[in-house]
PDB file of N, CA and C in Angstrom:
ATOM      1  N   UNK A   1       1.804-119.456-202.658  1.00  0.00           N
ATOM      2  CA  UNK A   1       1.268-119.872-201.377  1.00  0.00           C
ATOM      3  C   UNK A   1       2.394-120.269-200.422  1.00  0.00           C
ATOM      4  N   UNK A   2       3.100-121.347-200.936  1.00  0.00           N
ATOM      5  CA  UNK A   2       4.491-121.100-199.866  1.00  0.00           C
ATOM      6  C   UNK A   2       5.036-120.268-199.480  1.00  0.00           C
ATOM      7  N   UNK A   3       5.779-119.379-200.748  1.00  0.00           N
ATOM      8  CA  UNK A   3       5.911-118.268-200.067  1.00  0.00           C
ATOM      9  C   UNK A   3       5.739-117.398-199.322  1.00  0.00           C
ATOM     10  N   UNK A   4       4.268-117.624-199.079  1.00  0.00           N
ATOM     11  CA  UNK A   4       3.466-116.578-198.078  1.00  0.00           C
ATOM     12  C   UNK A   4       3.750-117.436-197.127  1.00  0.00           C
ATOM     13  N   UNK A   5       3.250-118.430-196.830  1.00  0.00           N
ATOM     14  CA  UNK A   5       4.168-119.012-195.085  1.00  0.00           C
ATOM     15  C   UNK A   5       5.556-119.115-194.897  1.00  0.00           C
ATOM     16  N   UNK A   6       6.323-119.079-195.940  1.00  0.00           N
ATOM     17  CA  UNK A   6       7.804-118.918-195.576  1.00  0.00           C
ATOM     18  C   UNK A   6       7.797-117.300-194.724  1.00  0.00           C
ATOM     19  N   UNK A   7       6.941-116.451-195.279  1.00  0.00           N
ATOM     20  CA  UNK A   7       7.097-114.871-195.134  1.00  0.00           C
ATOM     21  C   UNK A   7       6.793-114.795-193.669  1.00  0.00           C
ATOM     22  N   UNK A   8       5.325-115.255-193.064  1.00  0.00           N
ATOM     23  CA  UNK A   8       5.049-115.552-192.301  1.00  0.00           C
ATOM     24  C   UNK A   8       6.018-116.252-191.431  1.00  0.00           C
ATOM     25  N   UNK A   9       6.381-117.032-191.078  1.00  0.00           N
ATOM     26  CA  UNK A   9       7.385-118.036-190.551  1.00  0.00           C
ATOM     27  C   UNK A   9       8.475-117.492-190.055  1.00  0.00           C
ATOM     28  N   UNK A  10       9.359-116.379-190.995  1.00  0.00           N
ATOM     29  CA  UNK A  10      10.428-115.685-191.452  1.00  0.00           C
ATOM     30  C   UNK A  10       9.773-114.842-190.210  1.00  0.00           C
ATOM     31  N   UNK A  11       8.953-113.746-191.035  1.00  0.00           N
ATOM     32  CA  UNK A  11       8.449-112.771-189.527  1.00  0.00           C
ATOM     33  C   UNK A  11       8.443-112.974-188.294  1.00  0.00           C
ATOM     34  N   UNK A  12       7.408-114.498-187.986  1.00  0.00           N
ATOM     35  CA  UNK A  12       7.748-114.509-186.595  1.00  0.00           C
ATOM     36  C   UNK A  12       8.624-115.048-185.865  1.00  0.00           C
ATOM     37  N   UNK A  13       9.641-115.696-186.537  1.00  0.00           N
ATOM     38  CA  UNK A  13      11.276-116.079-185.941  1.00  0.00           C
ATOM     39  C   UNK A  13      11.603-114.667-185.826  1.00  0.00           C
ATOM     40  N   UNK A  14      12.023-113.712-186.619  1.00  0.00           N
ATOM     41  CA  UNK A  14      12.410-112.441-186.397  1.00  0.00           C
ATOM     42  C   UNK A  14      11.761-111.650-185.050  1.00  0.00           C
ATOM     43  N   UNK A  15      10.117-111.867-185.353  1.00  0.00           N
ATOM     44  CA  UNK A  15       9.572-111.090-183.990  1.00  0.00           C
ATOM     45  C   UNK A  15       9.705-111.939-182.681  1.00  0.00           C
ATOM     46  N   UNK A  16       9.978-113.331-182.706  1.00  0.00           N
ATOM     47  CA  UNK A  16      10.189-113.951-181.408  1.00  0.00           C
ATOM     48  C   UNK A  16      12.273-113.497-180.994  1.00  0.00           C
ATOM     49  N   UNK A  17      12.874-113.606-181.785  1.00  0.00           N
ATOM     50  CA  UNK A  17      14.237-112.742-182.026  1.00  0.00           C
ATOM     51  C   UNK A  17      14.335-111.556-181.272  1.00  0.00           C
ATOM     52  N   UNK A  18      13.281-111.063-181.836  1.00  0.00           N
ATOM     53  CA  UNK A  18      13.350-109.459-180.857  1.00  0.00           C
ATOM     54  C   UNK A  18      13.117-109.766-179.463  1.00  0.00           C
ATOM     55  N   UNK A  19      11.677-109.926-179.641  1.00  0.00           N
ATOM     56  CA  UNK A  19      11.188-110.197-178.090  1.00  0.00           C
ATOM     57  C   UNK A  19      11.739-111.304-176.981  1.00  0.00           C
ATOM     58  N   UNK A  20      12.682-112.008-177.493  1.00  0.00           N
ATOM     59  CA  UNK A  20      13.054-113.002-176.307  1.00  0.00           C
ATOM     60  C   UNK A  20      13.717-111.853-175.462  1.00  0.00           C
ATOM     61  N   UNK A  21      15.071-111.391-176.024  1.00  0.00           N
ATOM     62  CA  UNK A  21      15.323-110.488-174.786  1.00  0.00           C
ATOM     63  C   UNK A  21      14.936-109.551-173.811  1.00  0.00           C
ATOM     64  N   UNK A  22      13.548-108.970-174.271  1.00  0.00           N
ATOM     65  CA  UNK A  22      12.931-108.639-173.720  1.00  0.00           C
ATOM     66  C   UNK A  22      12.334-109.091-172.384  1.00  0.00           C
ATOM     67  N   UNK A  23      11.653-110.391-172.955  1.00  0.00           N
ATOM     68  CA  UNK A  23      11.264-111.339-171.733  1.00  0.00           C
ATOM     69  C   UNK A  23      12.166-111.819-171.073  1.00  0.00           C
ATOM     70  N   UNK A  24      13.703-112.025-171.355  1.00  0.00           N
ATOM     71  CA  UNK A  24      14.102-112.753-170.243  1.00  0.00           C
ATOM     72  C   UNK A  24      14.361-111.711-169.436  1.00  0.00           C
ATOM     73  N   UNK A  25      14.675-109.958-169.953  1.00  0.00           N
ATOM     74  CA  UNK A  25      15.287-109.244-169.177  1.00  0.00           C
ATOM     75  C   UNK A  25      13.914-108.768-167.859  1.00  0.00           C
ATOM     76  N   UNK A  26      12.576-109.032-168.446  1.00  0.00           N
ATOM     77  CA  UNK A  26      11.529-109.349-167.611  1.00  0.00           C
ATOM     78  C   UNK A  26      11.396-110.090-166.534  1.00  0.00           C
ATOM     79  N   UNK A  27      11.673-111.482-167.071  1.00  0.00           N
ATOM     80  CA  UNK A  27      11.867-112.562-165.986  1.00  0.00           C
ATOM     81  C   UNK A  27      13.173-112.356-165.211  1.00  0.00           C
ATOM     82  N   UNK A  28      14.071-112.028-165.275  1.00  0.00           N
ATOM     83  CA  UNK A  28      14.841-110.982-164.690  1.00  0.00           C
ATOM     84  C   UNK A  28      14.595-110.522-163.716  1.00  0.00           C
ATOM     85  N   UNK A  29      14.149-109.346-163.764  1.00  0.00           N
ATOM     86  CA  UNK A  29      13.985-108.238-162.932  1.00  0.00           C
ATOM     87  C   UNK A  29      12.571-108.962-161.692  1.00  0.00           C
ATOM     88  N   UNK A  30      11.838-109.900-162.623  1.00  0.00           N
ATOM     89  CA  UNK A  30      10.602-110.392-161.692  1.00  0.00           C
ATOM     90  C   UNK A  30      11.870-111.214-160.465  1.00  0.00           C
ATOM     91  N   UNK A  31      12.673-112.276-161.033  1.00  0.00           N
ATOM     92  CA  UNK A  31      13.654-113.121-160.058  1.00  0.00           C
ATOM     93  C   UNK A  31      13.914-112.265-159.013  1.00  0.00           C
ATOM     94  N   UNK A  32      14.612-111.066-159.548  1.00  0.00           N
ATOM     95  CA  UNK A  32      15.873-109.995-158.599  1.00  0.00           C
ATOM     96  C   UNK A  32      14.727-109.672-157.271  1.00  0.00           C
ATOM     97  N   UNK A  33      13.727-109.111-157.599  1.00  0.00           N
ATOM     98  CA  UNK A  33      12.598-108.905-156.890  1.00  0.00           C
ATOM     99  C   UNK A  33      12.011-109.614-156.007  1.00  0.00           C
ATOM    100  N   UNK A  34      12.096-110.550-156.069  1.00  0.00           N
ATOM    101  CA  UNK A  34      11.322-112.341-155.556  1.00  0.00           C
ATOM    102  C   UNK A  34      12.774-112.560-154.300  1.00  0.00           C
ATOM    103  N   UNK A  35      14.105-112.251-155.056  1.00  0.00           N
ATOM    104  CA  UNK A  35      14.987-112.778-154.210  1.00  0.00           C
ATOM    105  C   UNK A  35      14.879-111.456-153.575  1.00  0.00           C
ATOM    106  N   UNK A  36      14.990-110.171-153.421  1.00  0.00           N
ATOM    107  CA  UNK A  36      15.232-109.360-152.406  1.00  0.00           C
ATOM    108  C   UNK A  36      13.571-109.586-151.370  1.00  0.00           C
ATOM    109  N   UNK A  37      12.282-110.247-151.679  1.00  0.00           N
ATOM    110  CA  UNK A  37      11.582-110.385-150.975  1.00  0.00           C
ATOM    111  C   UNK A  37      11.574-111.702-149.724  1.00  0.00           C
ATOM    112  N   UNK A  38      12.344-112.227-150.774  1.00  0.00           N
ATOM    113  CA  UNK A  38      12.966-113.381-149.389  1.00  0.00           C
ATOM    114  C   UNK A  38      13.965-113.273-148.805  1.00  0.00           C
ATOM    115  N   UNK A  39      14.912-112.415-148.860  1.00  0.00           N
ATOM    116  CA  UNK A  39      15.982-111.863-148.340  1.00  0.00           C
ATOM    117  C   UNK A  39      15.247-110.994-147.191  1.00  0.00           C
ATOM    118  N   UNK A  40      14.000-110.075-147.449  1.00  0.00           N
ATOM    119  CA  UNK A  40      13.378-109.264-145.884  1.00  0.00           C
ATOM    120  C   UNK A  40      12.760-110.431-145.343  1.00  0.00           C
ATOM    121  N   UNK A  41      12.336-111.093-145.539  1.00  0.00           N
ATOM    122  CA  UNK A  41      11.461-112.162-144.797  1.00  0.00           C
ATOM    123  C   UNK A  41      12.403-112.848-143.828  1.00  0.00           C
ATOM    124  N   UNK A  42      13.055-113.297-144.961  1.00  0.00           N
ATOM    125  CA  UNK A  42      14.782-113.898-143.679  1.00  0.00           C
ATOM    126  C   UNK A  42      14.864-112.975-142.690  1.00  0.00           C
ATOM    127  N   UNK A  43      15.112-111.777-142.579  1.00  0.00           N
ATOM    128  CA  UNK A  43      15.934-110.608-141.947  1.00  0.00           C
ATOM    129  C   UNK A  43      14.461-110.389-140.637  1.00  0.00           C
ATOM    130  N   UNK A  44      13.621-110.442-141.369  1.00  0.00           N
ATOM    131  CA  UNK A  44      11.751-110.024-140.164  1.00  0.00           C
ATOM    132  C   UNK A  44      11.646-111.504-139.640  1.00  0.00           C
ATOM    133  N   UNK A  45      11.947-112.564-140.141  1.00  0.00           N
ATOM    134  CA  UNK A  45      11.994-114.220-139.449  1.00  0.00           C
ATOM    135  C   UNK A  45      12.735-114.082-138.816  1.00  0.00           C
ATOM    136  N   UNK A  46      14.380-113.538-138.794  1.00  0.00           N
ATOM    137  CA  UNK A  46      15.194-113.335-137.659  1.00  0.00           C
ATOM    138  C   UNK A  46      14.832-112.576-136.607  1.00  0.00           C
ATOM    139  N   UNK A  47      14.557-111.798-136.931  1.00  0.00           N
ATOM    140  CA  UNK A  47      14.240-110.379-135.907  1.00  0.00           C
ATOM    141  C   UNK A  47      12.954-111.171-134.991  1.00  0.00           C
ATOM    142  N   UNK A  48      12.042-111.558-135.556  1.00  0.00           N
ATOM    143  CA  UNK A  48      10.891-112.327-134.931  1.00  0.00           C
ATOM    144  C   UNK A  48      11.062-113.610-133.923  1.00  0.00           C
ATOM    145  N   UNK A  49      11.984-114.102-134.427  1.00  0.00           N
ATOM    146  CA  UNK A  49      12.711-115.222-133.491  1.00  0.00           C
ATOM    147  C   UNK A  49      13.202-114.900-132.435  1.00  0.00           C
ATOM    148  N   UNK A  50      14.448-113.641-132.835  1.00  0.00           N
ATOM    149  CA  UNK A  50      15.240-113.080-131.743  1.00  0.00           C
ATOM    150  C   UNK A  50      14.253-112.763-130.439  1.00  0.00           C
ATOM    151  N   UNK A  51      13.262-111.930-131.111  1.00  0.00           N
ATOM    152  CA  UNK A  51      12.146-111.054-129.982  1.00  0.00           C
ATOM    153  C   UNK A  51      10.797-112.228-129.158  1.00  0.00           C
ATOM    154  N   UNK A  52      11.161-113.115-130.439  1.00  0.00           N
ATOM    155  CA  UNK A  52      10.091-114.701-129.456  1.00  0.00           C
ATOM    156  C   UNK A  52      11.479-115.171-128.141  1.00  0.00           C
ATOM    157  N   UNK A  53      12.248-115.426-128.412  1.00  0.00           N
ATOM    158  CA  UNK A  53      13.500-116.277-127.741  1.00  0.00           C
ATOM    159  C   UNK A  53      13.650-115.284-126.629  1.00  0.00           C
ATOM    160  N   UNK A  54      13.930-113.969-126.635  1.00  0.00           N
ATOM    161  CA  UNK A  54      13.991-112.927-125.378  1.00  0.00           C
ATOM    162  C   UNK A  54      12.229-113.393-124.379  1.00  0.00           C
ATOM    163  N   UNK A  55      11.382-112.960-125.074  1.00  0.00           N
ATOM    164  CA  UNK A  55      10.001-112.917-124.174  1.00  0.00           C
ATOM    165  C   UNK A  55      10.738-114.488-123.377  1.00  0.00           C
ATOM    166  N   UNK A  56      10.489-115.520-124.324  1.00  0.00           N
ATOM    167  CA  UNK A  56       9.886-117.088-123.752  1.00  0.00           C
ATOM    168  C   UNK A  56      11.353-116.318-122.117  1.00  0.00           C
ATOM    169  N   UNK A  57      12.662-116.108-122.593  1.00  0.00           N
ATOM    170  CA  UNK A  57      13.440-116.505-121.697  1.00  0.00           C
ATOM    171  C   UNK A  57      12.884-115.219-120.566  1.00  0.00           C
ATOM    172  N   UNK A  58      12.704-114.246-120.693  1.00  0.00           N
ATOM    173  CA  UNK A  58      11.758-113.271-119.633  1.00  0.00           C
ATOM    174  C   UNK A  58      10.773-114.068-118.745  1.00  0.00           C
ATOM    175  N   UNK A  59      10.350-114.749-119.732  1.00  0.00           N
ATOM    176  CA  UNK A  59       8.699-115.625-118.770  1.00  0.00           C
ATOM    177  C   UNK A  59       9.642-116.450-118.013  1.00  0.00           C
ATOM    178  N   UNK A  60      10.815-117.548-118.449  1.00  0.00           N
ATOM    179  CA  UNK A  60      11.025-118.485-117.764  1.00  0.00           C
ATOM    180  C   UNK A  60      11.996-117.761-116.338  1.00  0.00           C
ATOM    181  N   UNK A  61      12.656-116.780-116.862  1.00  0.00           N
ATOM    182  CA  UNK A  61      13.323-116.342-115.376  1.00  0.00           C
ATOM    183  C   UNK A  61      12.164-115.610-114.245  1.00  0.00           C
ATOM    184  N   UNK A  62      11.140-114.748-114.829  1.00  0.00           N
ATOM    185  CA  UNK A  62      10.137-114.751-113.941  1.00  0.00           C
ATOM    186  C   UNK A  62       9.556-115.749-113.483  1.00  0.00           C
ATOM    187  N   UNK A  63       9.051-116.576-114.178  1.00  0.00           N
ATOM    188  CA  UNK A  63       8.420-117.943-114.020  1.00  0.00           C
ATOM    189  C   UNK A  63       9.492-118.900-112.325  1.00  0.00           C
ATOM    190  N   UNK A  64      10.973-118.891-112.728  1.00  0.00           N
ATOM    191  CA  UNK A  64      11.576-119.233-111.906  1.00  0.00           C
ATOM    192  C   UNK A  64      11.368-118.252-110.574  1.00  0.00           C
ATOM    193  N   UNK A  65      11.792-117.062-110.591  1.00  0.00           N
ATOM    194  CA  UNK A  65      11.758-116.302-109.659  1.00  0.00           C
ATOM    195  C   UNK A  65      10.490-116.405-108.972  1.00  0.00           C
ATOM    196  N   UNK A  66       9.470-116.724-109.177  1.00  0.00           N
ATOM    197  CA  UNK A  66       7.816-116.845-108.576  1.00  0.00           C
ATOM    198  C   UNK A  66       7.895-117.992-107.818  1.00  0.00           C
ATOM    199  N   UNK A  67       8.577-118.960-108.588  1.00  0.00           N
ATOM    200  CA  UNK A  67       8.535-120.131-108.032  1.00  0.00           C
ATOM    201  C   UNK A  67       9.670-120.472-107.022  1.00  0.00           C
ATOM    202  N   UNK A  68      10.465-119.468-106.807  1.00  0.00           N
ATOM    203  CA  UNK A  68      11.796-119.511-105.580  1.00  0.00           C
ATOM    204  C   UNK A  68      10.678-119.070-104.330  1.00  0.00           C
ATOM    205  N   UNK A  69      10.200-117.950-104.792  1.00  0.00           N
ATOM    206  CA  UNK A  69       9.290-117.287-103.690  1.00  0.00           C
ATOM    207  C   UNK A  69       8.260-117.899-103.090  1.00  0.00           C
ATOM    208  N   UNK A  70       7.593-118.528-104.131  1.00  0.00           N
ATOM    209  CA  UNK A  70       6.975-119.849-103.706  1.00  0.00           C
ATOM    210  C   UNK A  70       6.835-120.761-102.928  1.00  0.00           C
ATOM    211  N   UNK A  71       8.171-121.196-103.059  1.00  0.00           N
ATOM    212  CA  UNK A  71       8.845-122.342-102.281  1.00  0.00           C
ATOM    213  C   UNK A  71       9.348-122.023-100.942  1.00  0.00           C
ATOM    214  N   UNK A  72       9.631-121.110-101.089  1.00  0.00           N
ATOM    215  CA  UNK A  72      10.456-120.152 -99.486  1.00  0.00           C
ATOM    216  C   UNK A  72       8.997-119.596 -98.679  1.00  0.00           C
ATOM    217  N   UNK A  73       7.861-119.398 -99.128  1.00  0.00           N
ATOM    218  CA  UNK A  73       6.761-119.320 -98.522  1.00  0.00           C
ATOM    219  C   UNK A  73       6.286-120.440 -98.114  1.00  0.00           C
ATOM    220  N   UNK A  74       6.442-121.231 -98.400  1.00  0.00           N
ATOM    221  CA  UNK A  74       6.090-122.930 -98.559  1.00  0.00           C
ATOM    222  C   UNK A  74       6.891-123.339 -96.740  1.00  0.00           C
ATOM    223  N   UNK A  75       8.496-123.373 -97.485  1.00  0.00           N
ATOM    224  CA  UNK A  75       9.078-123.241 -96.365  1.00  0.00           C
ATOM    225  C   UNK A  75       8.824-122.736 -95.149  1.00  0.00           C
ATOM    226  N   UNK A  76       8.641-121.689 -95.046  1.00  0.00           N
ATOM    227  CA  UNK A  76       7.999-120.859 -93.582  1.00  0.00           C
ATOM    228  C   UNK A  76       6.996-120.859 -93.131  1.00  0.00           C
ATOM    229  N   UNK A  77       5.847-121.498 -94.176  1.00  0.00           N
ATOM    230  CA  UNK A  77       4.761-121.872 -93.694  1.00  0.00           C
ATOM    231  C   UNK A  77       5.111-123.340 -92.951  1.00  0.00           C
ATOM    232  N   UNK A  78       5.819-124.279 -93.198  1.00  0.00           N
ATOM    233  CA  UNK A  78       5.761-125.325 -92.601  1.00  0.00           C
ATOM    234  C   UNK A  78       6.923-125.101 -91.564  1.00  0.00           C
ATOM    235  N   UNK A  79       7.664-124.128 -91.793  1.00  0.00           N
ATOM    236  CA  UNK A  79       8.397-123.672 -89.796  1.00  0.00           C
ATOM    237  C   UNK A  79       7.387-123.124 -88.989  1.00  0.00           C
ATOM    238  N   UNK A  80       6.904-122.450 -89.744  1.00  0.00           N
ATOM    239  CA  UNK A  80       5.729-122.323 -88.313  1.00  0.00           C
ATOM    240  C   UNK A  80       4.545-123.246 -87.665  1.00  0.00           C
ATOM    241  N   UNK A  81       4.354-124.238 -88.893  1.00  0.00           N
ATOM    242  CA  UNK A  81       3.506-125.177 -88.489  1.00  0.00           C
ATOM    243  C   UNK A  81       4.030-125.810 -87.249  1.00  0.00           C
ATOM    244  N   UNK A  82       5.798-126.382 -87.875  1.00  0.00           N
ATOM    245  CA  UNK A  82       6.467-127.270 -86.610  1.00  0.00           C
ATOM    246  C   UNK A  82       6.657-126.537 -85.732  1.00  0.00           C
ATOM    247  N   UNK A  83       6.533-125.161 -85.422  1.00  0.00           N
ATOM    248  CA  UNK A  83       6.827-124.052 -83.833  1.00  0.00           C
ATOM    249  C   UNK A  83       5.566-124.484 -83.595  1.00  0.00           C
ATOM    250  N   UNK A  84       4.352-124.449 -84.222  1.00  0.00           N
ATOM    251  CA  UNK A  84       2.818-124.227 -83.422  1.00  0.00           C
ATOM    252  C   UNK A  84       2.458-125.481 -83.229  1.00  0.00           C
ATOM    253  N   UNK A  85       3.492-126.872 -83.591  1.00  0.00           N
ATOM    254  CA  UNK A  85       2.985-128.555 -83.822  1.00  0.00           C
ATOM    255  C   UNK A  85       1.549-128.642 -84.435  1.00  0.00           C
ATOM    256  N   UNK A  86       1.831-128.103 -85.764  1.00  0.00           N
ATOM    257  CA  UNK A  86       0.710-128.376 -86.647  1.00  0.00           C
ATOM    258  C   UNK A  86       1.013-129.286 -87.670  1.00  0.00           C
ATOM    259  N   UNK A  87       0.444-130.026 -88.373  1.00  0.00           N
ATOM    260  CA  UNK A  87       0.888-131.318 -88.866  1.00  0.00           C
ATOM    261  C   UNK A  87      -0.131-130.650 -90.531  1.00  0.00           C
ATOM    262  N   UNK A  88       0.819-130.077 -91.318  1.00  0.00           N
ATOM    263  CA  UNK A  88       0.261-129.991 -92.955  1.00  0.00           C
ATOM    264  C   UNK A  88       0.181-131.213 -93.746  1.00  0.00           C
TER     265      UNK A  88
END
């Protein structure tokens, strides 16, 4: 009867023997994979930033430019008020 669980015992140290390298070369290849998927994410988070940071600064120089024009309409509306003595 011992013997038979020594046999047992014996076997599966041997079959866990085999198979560890297996699995780590598994867990492995799962890591390598995981890191090249956060490596594109970095690279599409950059790219996504870059292309947010261009728009926002597009809106704000239009945004400015509307508001020069704005103001210079503003302006000439109240020169003509003071030519016609209109009180805005």
């Amino acid at each position: 009867m011992i013997y038979c669980i020594t046999l047992i015992i014996v076997v599966a140290l041997v079959c866990a023997t085999r198979l560890y390298p297996l699995w780590v070369e598994h867990d492995r290849k799962q890591l390598a994979k995981a890191w090249e998927l956060i490596r594109k994410m970095k690279e599409e988070n950059a790219a996504l930033q870059e292309s947010c940071r261009k728009s926002v600064d597009e809106w704000v120089d239009n945004f400015n430019e509307q508001s020069k024009s704005f103001n210079q309409a503003w302006e000439k509306l109240y020169e003509l008020a003071e030519k016609m003595n209109v009180k805005l």
